[in-house]
Protein backbone atom coordinates (compact mmCIF):
# COMPACT_ATOMS: atom_id res chain seq x y z
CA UNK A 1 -6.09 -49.69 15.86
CA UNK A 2 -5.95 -50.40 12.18
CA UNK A 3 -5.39 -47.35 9.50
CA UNK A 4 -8.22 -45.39 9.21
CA UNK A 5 -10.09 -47.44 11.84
CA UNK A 6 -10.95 -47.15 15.67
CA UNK A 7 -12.00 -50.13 17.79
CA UNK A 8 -12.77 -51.62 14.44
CA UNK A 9 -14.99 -49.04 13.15
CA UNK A 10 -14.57 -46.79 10.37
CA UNK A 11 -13.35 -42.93 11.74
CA UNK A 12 -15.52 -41.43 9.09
CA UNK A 13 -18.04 -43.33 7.08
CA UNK A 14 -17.22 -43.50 3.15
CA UNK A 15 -19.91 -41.02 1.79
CA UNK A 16 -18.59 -38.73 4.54
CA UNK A 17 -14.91 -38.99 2.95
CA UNK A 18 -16.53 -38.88 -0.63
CA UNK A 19 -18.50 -36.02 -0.07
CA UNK A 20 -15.16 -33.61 0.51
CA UNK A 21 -13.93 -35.21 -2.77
CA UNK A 22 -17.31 -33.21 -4.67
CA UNK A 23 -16.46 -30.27 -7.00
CA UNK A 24 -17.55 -27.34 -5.68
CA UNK A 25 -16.21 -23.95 -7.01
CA UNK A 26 -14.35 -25.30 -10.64
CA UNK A 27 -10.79 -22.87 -11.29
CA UNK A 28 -9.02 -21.71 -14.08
CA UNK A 29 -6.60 -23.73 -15.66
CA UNK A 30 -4.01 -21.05 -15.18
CA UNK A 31 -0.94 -23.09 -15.47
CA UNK A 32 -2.14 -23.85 -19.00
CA UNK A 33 -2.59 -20.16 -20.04
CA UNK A 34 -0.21 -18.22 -18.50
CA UNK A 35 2.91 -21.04 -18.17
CA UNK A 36 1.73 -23.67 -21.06
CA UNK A 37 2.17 -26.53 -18.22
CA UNK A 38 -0.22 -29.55 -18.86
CA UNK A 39 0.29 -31.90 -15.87
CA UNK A 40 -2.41 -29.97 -13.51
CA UNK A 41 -5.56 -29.63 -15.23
CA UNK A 42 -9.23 -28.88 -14.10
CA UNK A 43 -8.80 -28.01 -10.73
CA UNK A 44 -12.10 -27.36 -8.38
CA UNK A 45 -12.36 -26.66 -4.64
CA UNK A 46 -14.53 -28.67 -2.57
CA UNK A 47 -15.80 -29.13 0.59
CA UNK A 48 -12.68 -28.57 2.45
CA UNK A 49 -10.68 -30.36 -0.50
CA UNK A 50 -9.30 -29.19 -3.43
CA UNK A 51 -8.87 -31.79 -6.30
CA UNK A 52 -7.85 -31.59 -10.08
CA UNK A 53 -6.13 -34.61 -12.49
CA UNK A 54 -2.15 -34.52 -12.15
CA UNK A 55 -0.83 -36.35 -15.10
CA UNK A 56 -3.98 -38.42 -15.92
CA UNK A 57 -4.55 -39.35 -12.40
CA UNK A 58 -6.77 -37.90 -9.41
CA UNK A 59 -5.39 -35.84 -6.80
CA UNK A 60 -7.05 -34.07 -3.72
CA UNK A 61 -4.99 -31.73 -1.48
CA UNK A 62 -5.07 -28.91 0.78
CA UNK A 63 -2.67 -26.50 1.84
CA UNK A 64 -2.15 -24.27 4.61
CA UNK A 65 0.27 -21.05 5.33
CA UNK A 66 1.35 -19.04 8.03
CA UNK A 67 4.49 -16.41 7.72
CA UNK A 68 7.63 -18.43 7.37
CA UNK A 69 5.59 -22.40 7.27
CA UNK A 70 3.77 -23.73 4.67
CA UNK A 71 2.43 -27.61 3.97
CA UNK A 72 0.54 -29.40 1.63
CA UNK A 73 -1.07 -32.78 2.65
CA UNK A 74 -2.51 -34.90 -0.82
CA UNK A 75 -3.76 -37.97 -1.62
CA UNK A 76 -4.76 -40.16 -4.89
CA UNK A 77 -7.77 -42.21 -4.04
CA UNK A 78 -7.44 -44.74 -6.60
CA UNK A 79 -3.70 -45.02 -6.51
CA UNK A 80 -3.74 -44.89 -2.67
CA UNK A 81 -1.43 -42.92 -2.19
CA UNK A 82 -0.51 -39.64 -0.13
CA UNK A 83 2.22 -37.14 0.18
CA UNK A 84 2.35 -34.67 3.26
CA UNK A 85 5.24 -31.90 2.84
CA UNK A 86 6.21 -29.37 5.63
CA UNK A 87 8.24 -26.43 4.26
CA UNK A 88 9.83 -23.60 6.64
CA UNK A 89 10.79 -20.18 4.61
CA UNK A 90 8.54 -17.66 2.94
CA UNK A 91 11.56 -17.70 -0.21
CA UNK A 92 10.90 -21.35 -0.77
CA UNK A 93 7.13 -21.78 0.27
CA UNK A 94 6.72 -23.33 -3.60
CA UNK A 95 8.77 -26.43 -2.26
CA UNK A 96 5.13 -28.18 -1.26
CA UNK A 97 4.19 -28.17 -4.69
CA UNK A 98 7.52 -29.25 -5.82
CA UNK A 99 8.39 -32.08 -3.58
CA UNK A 100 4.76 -33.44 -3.74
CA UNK A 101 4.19 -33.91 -7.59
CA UNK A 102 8.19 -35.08 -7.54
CA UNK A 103 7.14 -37.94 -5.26
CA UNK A 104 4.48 -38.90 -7.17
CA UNK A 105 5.76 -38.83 -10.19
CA UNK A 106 8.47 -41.49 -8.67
CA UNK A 107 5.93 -43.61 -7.10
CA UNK A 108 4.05 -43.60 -10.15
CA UNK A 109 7.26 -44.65 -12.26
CA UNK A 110 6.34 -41.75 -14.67
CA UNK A 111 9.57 -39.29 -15.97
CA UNK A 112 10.08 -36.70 -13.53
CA UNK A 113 9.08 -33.69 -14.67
CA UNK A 114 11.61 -30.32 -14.20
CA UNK A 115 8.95 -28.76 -11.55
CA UNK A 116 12.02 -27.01 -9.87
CA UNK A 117 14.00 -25.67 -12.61
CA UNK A 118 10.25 -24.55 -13.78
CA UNK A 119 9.80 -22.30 -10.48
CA UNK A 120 13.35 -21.40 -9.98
CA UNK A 121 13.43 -19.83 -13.24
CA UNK A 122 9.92 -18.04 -12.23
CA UNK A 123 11.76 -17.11 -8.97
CA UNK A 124 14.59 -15.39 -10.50
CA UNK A 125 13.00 -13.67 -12.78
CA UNK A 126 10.51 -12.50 -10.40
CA UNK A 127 12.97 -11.12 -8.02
CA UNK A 128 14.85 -9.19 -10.99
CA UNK A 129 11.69 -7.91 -12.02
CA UNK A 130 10.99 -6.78 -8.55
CA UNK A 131 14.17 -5.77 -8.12
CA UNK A 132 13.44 -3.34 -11.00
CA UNK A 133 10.69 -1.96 -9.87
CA UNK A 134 12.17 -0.84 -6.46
CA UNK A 135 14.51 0.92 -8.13
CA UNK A 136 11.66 3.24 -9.82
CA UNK A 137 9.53 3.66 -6.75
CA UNK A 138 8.45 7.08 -5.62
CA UNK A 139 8.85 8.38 -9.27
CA UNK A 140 5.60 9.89 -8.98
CA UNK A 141 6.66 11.73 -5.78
CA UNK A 142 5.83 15.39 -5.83
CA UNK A 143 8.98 17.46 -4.33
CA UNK A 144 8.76 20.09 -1.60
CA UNK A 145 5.32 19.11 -0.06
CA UNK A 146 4.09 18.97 3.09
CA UNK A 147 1.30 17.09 5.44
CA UNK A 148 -1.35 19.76 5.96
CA UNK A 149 -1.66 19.11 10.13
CA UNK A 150 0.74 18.81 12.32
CA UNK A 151 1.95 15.09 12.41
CA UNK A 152 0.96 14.59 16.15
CA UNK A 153 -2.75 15.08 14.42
CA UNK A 154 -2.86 12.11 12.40
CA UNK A 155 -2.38 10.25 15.19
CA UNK A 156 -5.44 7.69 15.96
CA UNK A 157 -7.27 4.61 15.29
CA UNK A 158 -9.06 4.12 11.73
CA UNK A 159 -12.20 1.63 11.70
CA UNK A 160 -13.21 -0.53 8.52
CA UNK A 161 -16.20 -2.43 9.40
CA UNK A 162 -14.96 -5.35 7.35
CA UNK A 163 -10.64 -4.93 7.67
CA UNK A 164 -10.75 -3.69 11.20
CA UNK A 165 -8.65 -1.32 12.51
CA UNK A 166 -5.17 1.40 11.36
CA UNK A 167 -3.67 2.68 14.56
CA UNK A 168 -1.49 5.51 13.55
CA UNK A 169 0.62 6.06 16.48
CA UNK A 170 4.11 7.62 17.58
CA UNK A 171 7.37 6.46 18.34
CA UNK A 172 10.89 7.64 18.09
CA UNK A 173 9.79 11.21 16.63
CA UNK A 174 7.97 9.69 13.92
CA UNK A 175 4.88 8.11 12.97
CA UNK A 176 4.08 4.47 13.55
CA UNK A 177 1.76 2.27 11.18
CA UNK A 178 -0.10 -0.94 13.17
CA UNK A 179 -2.30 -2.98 11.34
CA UNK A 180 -2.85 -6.45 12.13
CA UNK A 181 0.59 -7.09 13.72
CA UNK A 182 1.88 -5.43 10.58
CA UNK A 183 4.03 -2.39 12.32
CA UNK A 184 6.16 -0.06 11.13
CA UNK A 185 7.29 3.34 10.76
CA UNK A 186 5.49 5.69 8.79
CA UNK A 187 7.19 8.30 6.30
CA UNK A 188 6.16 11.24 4.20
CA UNK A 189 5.31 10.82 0.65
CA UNK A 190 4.00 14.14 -0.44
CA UNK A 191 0.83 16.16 0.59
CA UNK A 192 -1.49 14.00 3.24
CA UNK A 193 0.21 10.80 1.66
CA UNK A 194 2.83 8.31 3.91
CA UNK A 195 4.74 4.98 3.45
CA UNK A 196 6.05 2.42 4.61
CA UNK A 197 9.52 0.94 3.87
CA UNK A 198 9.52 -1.93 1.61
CA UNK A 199 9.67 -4.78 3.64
CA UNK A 200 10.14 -8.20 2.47
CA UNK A 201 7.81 -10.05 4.01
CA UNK A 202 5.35 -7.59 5.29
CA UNK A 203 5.52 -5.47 1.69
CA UNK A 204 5.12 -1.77 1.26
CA UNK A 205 1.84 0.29 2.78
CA UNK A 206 0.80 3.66 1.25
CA UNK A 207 -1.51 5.28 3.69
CA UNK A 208 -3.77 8.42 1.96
CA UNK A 209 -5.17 10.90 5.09
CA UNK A 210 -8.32 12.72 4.54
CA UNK A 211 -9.77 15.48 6.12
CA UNK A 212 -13.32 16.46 7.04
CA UNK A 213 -15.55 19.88 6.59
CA UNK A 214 -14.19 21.28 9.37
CA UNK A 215 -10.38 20.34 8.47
CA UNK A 216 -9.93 17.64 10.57
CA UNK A 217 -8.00 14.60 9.39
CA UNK A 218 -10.92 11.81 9.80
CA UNK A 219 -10.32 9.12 7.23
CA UNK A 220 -7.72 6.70 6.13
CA UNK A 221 -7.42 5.61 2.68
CA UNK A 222 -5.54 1.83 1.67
CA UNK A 223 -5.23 -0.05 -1.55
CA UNK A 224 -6.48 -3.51 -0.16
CA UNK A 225 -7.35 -6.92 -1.95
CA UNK A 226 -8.83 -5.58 -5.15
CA UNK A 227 -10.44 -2.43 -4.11
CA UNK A 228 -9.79 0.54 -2.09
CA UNK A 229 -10.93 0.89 2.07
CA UNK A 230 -11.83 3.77 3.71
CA UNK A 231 -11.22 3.60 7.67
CA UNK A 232 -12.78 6.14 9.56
CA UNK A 233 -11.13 7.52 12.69
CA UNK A 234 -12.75 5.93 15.91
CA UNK A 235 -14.64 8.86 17.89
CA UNK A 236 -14.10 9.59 21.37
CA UNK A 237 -16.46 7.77 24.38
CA UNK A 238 -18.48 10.19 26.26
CA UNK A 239 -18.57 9.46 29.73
CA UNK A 240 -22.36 8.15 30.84
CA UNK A 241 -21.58 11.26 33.45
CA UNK A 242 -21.50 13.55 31.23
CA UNK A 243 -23.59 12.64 28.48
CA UNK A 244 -26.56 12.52 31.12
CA UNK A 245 -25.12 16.62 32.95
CA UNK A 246 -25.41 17.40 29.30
CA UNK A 247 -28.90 15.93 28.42
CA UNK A 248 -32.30 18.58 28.79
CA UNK A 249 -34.66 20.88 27.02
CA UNK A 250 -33.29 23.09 24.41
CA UNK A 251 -34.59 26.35 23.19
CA UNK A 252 -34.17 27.91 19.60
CA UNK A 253 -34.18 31.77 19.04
CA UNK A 254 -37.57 31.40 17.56
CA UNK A 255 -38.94 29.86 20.77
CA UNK A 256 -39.01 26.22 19.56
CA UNK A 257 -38.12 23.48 22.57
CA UNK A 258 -36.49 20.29 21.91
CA UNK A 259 -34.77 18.32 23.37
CA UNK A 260 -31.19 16.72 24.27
CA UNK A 261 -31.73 12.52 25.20
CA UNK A 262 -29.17 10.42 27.28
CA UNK A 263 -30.19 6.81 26.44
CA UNK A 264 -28.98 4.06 29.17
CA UNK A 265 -25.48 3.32 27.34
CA UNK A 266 -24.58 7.60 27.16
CA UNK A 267 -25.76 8.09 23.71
CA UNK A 268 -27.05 10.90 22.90
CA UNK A 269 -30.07 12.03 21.11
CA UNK A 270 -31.24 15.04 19.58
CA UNK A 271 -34.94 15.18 19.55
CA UNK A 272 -37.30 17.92 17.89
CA UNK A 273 -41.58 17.60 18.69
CA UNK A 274 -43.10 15.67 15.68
CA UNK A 275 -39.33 14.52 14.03
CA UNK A 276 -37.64 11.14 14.57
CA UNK A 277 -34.63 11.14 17.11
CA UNK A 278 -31.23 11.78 15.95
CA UNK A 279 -27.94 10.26 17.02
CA UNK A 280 -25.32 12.78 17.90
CA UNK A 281 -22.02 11.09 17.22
CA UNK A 282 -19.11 11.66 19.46
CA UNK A 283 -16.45 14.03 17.72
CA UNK A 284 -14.09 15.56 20.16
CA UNK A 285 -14.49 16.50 24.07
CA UNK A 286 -18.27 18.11 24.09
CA UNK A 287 -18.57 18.41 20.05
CA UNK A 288 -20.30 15.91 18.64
CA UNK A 289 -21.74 15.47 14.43
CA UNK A 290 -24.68 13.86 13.26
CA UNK A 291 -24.50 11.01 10.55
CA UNK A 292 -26.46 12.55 7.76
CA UNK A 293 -24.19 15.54 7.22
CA UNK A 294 -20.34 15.82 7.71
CA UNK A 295 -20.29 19.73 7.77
CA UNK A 296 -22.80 20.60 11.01
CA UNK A 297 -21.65 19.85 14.40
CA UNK A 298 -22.92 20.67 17.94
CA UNK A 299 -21.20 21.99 20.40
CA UNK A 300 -22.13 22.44 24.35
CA UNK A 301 -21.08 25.44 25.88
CA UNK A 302 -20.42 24.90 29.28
CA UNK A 303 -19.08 27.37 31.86
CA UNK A 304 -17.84 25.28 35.22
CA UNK A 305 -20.21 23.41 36.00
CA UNK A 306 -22.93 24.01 33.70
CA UNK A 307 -24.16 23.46 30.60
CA UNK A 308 -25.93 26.73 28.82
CA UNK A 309 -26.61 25.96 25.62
CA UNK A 310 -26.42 24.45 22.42
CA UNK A 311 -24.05 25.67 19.66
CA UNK A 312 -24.94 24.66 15.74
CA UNK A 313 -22.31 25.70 13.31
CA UNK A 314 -22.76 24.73 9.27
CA UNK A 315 -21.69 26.20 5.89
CA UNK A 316 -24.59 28.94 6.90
CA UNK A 317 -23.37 30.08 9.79
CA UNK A 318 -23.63 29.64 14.03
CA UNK A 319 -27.31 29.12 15.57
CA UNK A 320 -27.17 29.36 19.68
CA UNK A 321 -29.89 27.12 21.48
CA UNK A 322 -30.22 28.33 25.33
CA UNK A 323 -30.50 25.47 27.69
CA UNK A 324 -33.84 25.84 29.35
């Protein structure tokens, strides 16, 4: 088998190879602005390749990263020639860069240009910097405050339709932060606010607990990316069993029927004569909320093994709907 061949044929075809070389999405030249290096200039990403001129000359790369190993495999077409670097340590992950451009600017016979002095001086100053700001963490700590539950009542799982899911759980007497293999314990801050230690790889979590009309703690609150998320606790399931013992017709004081729909998966369905059905969503045990406003929930009343009626509480007061 010949380089870049199998059973004489090309592995790719040329325009295939040329087409991942094509400037897509054109980047800053940060290194210009914010460090006043020249060598890297015009980068773009591609279609699966990144590429940008190193020293006059064209390079395409890629790089990948997991916690603890990092690589960088790159290649100038016209020169033909390619570097692949394999680097193991999250406090030295800026090696790929390092060794790569070091080894070409060897094989190109070009001076060698101080890329490690460059980052190591970046490093340290980084790390006295963060060092620094450690120290002044929590300054804006309010003394003397505490969560408004109980902490057992903050425990639960959080859903973010595009980050997933915060499981606040409990362990060793305390309470226990999981999110995306990221766990550890979780302290008090002030008020409904927790933390996480400052770890050094996983970093520092601040977790902000809200609470609904009725005083519940409901929602989640994270600084993520470049925004803040708001995860929403997970509702209970309601057994298919019971959602379809609880199903019926409904009467209001004024005589009005409506009525109470189980739908095949257990949902259910409020439904009053000439008005679209609305979802009742799950809250705890037989309470359940509907979507459109956070301060009226429904609540069964059931004695044994029956179900009675239909309790509405809001701002305005308690309605009771006798099960017909």
């Amino acid at each position: 088998m010949n380089e870049g061949r199998f059973q004489g044929k090309p592995i790719l075809p040329p325009s295939v190879l040329k087409t991942t070389l094509e400037p897509a999405i054109p980047l800053p030249n940060t290194l210009v602005e914010s460090k006043g290096y020249w060598e890297i200039l015009n980068e773009a990403f591609g279609m699966g390749r990144a590429t940008a001129s190193y020293r006059g000359h064209l390079l395409t790369f890629h790089g990948g990263a997991l916690p603890g190993f990092y690589s960088q495999v790159s290649f100038m077409p016209k020169e033909k020639l390619g570097v692949i670097t394999f680097v193991i340590g999250d406090h030295c992950a800026s090696l790929r860069d390092i060794v790569s451009y070091n080894v070409y600017d060897r094989l190109l016979g070009q001076d060698q240009i101080p890329w490690s002095d460059r980052w190591l001086e970046v490093r340290l100053k980084e790390k006295e910097a963060g060092k620094d700001a450690r120290s002044k963490a929590g300054s804006e700590r309010i003394a003397d405050t505490k969560p408004s539950h109980r902490l057992q009542e903050y425990i639960g799982q959080y859903e973010h339709p595009a980050y997933g899911v915060v499981k606040i759980g409990w362990q060793d007497e305390q309470l226990q932060f999981d999110f995306h293999k990221i766990r550890m314990p979780l302290k008090h801050f002030h008020y409904d606010r927790f933390e996480t230690a400052d770890d050094e790889r996983d970093g520092k979590w601040t977790v902000n607990f809200m609470t609904n009309p009725q005083g519940d703690v409901d929602k989640v609150v994270m600084s993520l990316d470049e925004a803040e998320a708001t995860f929403t606790r997970t509702p209970e399931t309601v057994p298919v069993e019971l959602s379809q013992r609880l199903a019926g017709t409904y009467q209001t004081p004024s005589g009005l029927k409506f009525l109470v729909i189980s739908h095949r998966d257990g949902a259910l369905y409020l439904a009053f004569p000439g008005q679209p059905q609305e979802r009742l969503v799950p809250y705890k045990g037989v309470q359940f909320r509907i979507e459109k406003f956070s301060d009226v929930t429904y609540q069964f009343v059931v004695e044994g093994d029956q179900v009675k009626a239909l309790k509405q509480r809001d701002p305005a007061g308690e309605h009771l709907f006798a099960r017909q």
